[in-house]
C-alpha atoms as a PDB file:
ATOM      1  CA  UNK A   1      90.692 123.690 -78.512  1.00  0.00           C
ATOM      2  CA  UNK A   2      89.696 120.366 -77.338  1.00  0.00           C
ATOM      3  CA  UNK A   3      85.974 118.917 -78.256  1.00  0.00           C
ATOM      4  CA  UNK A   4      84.506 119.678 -74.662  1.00  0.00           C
ATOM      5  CA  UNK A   5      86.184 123.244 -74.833  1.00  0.00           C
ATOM      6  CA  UNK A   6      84.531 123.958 -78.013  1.00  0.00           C
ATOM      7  CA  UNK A   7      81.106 122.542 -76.817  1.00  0.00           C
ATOM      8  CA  UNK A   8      81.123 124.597 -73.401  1.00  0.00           C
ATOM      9  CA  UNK A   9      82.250 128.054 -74.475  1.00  0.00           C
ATOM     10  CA  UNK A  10      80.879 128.847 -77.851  1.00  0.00           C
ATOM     11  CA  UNK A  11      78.180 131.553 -77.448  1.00  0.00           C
ATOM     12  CA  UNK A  12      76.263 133.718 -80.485  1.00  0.00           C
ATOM     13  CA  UNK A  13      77.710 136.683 -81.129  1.00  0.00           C
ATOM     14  CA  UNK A  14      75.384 139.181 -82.593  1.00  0.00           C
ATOM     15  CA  UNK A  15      78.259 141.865 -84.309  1.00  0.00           C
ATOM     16  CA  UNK A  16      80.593 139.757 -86.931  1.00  0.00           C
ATOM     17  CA  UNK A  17      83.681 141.823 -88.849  1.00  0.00           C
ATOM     18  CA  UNK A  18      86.402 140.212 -90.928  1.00  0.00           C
ATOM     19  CA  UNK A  19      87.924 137.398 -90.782  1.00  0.00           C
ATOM     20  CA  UNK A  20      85.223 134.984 -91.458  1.00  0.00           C
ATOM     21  CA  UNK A  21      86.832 131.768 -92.393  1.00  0.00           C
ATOM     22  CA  UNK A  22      88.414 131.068 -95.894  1.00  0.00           C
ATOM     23  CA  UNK A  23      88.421 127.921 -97.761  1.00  0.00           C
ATOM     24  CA  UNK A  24      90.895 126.054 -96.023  1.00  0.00           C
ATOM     25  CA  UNK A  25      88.988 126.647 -92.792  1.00  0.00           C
ATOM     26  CA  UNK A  26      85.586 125.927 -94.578  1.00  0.00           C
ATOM     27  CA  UNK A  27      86.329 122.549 -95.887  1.00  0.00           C
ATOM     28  CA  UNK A  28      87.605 122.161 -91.834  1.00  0.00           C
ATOM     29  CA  UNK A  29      83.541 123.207 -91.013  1.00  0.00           C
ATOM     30  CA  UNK A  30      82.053 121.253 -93.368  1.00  0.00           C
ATOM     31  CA  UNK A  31      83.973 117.958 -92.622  1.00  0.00           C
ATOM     32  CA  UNK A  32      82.646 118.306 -89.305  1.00  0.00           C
ATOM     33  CA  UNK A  33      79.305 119.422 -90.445  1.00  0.00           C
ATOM     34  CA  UNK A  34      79.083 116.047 -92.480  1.00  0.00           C
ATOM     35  CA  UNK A  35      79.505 114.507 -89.749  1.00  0.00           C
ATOM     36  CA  UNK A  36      75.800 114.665 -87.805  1.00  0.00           C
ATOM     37  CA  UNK A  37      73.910 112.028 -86.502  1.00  0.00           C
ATOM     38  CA  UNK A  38      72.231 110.523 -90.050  1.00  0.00           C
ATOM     39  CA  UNK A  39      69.577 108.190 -89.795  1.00  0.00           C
ATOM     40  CA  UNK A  40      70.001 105.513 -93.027  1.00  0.00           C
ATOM     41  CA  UNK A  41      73.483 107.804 -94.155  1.00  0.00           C
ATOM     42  CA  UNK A  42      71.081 109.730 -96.820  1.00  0.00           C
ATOM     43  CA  UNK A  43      72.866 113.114 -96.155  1.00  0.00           C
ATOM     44  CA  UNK A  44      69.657 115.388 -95.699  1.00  0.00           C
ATOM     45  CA  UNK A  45      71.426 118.432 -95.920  1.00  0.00           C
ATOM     46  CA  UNK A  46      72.621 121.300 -98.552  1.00  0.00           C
ATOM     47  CA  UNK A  47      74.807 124.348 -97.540  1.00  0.00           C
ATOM     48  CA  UNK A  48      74.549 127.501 -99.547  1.00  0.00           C
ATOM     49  CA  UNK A  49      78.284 129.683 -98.994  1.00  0.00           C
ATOM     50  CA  UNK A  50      77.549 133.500 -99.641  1.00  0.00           C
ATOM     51  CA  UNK A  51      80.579 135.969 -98.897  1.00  0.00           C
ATOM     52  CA  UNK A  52      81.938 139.160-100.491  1.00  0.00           C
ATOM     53  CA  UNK A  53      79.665 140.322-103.372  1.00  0.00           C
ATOM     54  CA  UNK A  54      77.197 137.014-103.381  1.00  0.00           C
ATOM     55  CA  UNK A  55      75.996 138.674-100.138  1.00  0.00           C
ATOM     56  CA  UNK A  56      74.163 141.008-102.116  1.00  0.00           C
ATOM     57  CA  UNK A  57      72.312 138.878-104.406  1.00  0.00           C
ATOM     58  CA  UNK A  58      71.551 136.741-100.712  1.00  0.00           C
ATOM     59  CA  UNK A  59      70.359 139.906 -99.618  1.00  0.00           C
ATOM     60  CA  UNK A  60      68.184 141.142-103.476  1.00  0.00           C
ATOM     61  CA  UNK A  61      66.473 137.388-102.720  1.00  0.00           C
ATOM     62  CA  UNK A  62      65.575 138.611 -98.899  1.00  0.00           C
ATOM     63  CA  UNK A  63      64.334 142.022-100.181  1.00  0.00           C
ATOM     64  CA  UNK A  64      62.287 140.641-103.355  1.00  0.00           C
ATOM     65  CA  UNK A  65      60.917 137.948-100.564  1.00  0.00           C
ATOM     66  CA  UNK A  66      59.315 141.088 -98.477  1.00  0.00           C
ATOM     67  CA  UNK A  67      57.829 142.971-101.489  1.00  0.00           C
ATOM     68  CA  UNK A  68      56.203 139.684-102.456  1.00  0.00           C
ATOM     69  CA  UNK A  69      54.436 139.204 -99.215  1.00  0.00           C
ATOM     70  CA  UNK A  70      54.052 142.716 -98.795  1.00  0.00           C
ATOM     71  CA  UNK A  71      54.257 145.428-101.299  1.00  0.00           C
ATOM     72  CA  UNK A  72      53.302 147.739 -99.218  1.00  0.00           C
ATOM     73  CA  UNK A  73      56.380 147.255 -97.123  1.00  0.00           C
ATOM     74  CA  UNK A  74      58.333 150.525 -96.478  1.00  0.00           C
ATOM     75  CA  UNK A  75      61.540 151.452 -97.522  1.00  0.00           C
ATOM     76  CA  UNK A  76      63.176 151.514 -94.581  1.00  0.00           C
ATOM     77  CA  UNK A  77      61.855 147.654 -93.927  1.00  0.00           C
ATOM     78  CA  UNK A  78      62.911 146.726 -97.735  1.00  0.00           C
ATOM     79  CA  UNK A  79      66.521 148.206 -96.976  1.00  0.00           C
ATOM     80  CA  UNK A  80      66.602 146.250 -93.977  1.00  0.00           C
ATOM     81  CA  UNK A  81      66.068 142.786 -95.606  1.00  0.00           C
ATOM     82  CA  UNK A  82      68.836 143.845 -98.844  1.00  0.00           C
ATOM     83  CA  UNK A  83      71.315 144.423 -95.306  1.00  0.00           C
ATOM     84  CA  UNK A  84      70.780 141.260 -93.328  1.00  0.00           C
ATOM     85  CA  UNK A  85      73.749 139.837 -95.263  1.00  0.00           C
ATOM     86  CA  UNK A  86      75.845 141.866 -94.237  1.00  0.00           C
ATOM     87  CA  UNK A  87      75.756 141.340 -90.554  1.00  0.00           C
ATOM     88  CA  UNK A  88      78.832 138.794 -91.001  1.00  0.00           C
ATOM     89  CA  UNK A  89      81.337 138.576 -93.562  1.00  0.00           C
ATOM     90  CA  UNK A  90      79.994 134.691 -94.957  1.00  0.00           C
ATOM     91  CA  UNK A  91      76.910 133.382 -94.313  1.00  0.00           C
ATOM     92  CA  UNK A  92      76.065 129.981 -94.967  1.00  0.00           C
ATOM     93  CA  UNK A  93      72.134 128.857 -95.785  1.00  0.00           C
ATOM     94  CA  UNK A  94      71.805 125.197 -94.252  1.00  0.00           C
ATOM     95  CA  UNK A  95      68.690 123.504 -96.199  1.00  0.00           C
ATOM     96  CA  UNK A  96      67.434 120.242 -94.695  1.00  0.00           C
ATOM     97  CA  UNK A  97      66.655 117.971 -98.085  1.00  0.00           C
ATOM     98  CA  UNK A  98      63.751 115.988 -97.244  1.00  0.00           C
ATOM     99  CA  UNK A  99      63.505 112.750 -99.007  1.00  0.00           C
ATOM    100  CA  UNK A 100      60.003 111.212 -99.250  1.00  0.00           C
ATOM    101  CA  UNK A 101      61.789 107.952-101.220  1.00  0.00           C
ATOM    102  CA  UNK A 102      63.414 106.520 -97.836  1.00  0.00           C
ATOM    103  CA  UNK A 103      61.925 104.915 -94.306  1.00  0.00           C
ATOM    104  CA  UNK A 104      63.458 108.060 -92.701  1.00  0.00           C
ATOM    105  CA  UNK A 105      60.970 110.386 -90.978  1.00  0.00           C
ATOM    106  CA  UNK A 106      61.088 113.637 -92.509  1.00  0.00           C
ATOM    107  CA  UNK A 107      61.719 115.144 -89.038  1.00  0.00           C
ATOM    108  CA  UNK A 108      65.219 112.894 -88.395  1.00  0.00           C
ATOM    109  CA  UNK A 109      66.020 114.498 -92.056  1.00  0.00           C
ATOM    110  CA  UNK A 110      65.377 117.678 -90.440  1.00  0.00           C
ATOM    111  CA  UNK A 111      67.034 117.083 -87.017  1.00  0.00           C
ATOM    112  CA  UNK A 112      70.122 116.011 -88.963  1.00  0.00           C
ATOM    113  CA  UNK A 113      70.686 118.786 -90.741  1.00  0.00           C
ATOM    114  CA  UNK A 114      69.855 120.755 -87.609  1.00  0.00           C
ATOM    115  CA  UNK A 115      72.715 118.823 -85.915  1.00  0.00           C
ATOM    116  CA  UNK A 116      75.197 119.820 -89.009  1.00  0.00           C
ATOM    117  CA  UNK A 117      73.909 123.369 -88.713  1.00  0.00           C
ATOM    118  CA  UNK A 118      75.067 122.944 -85.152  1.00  0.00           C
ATOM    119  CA  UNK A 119      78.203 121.496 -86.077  1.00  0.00           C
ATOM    120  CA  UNK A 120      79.302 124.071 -88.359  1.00  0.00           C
ATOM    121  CA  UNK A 121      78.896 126.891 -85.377  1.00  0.00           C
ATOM    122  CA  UNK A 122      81.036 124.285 -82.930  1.00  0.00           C
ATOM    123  CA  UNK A 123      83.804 123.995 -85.462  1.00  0.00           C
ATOM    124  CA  UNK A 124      84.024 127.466 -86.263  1.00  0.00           C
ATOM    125  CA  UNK A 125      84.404 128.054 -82.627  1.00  0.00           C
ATOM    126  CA  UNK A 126      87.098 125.375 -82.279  1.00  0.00           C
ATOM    127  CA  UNK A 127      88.914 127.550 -85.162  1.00  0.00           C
ATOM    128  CA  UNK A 128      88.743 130.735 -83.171  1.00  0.00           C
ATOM    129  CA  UNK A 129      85.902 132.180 -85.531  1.00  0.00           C
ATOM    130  CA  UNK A 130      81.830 133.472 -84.169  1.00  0.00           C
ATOM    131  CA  UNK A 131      78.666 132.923 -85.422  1.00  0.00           C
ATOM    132  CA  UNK A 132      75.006 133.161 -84.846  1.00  0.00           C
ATOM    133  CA  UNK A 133      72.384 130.488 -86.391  1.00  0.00           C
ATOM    134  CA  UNK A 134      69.252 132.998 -87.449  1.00  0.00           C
ATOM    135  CA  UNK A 135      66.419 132.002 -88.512  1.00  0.00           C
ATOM    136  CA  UNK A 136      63.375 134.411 -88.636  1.00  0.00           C
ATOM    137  CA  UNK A 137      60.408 134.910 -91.458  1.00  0.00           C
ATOM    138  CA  UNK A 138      63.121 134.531 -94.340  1.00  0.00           C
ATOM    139  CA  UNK A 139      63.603 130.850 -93.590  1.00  0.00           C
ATOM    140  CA  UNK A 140      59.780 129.793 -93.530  1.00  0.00           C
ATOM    141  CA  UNK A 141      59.005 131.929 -97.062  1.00  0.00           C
ATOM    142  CA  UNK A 142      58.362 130.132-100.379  1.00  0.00           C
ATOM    143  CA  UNK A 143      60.317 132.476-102.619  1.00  0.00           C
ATOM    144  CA  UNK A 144      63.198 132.105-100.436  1.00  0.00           C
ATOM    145  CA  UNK A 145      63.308 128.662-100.549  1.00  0.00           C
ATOM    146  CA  UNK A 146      62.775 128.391-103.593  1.00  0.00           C
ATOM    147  CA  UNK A 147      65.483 130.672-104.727  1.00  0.00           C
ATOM    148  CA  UNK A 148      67.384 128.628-102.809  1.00  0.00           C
ATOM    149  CA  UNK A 149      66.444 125.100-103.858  1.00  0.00           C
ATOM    150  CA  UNK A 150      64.302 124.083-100.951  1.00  0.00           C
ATOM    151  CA  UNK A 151      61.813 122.538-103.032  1.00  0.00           C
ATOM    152  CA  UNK A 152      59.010 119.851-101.505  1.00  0.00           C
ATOM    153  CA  UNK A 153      59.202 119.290 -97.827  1.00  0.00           C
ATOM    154  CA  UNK A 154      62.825 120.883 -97.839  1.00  0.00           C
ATOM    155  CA  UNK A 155      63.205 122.952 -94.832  1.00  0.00           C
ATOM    156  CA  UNK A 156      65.678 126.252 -94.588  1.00  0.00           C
ATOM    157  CA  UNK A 157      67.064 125.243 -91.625  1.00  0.00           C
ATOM    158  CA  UNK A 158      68.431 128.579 -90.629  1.00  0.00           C
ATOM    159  CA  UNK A 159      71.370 130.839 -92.021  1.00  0.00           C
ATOM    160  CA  UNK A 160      74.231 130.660 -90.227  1.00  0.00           C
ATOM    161  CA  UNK A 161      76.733 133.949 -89.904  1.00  0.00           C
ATOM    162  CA  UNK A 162      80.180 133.498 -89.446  1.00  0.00           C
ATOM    163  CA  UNK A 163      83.067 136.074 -89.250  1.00  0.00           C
ATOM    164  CA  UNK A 164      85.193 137.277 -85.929  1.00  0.00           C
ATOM    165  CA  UNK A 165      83.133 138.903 -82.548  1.00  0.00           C
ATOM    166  CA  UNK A 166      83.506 142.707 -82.807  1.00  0.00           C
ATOM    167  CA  UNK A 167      83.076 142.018 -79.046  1.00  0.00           C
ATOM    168  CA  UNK A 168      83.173 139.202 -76.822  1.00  0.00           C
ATOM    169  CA  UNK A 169      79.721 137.769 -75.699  1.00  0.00           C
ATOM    170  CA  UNK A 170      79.156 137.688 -71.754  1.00  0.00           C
ATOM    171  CA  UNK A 171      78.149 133.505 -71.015  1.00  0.00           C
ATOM    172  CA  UNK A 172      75.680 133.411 -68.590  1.00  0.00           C
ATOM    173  CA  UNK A 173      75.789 130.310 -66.517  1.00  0.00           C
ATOM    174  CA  UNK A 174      72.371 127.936 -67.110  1.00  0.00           C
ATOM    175  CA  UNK A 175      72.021 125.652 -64.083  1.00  0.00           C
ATOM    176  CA  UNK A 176      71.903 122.305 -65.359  1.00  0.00           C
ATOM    177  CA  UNK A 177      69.062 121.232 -62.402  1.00  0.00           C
ATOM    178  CA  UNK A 178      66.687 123.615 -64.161  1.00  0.00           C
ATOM    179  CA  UNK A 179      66.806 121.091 -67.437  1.00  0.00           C
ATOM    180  CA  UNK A 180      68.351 117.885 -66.286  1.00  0.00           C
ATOM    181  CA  UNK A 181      66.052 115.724 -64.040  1.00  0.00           C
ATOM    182  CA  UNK A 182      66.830 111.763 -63.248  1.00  0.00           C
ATOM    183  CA  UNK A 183      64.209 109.587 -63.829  1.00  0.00           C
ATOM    184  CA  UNK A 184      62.465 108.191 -60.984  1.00  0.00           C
ATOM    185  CA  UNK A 185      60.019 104.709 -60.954  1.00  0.00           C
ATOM    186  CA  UNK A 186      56.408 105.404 -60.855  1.00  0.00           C
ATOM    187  CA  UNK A 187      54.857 102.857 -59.010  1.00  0.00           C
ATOM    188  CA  UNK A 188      51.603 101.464 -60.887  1.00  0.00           C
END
């Protein structure tokens, strides 16, 4: 699948089974993930792999998260966060390391690893593997980030799901004049 290809047809898919992709096809995803747009080359980004039986300990972190900001959480809401892992078959945390030591705005950090978070969901595409980039409460809480060494201005940037589409998603078209204007001369 050419670049183009990848960029135009990749959509979320919500319901991930096995495959999810295995090491060779990782280090494929994370070569192009290292590859972002990276203001001053100072590599603002972490990724956190958790597949087979580390997605339960992703999941014990999610759960212990909720009963920390609410114990009175129900059971049904705690089972729900202990589950989340196991949407997809691999899930990969992408953390946005914010440096305060550089000239680099914290938010380029963040857009960068933003634009590796994207370009792990492109390349899995391009290898015939689906994904959805979540984000949600989990990503913003203090426990979880610090369970998962986003310490300081670190940012979760979301966690990405990868494994096969137990169907295929429908792609709606977008029409491009909705969000694509040319810019005209004011006159002043």
């Amino acid at each position: 699948m050419d670049a183009l290809e990848a960029l135009t047809t990749r959509k979320s898919a919500a319901m991930l089974v096995d495959p999810a992709p295995g090491d060779q096809e990782l280090e494929q995803i994370f070569t192009a993930a290292v590859r972002a747009p990276d203001h001053g080359c100072i590599r603002p980004w972490r990724f956190i792999v958790f597949r087979g039986k580390m997605r339960k300990e992703l999941g014990q972190i999610l759960g212990d998260a909720l009963k920390k900001k609410d114990p009175e959480a129900s059971d049904e809401a705690y089972e729900k966060e202990l589950n989340k892992p196991f949407r997809a078959p691999l899930v990969i945390a992408v953390i946005a390391k914010v440096s305060e030591e550089t000239k680099i705005p914290p938010i380029e950090q963040i857009i960068s690893a933003g634009a590796a978070a994207q370009n792990i969901m492109i390349a899995a595409h391009a290898l015939g593997f689906a994904g959805i980039w979540r984000t949600g409460p989990p990503s913003f809480d203090e426990y979880v980030r610090s369970r998962l060494g986003a310490v300081g201005k670190d940012h979760i940037v979301g966690f990405i799901y990868l494994g096969t589409a137990k169907t295929v998603p429908a792609m709606p078209e977008v029409p491009l004049s909705d969000h694509v204007m040319e810019w005209k001369a004011v006159s002043g």
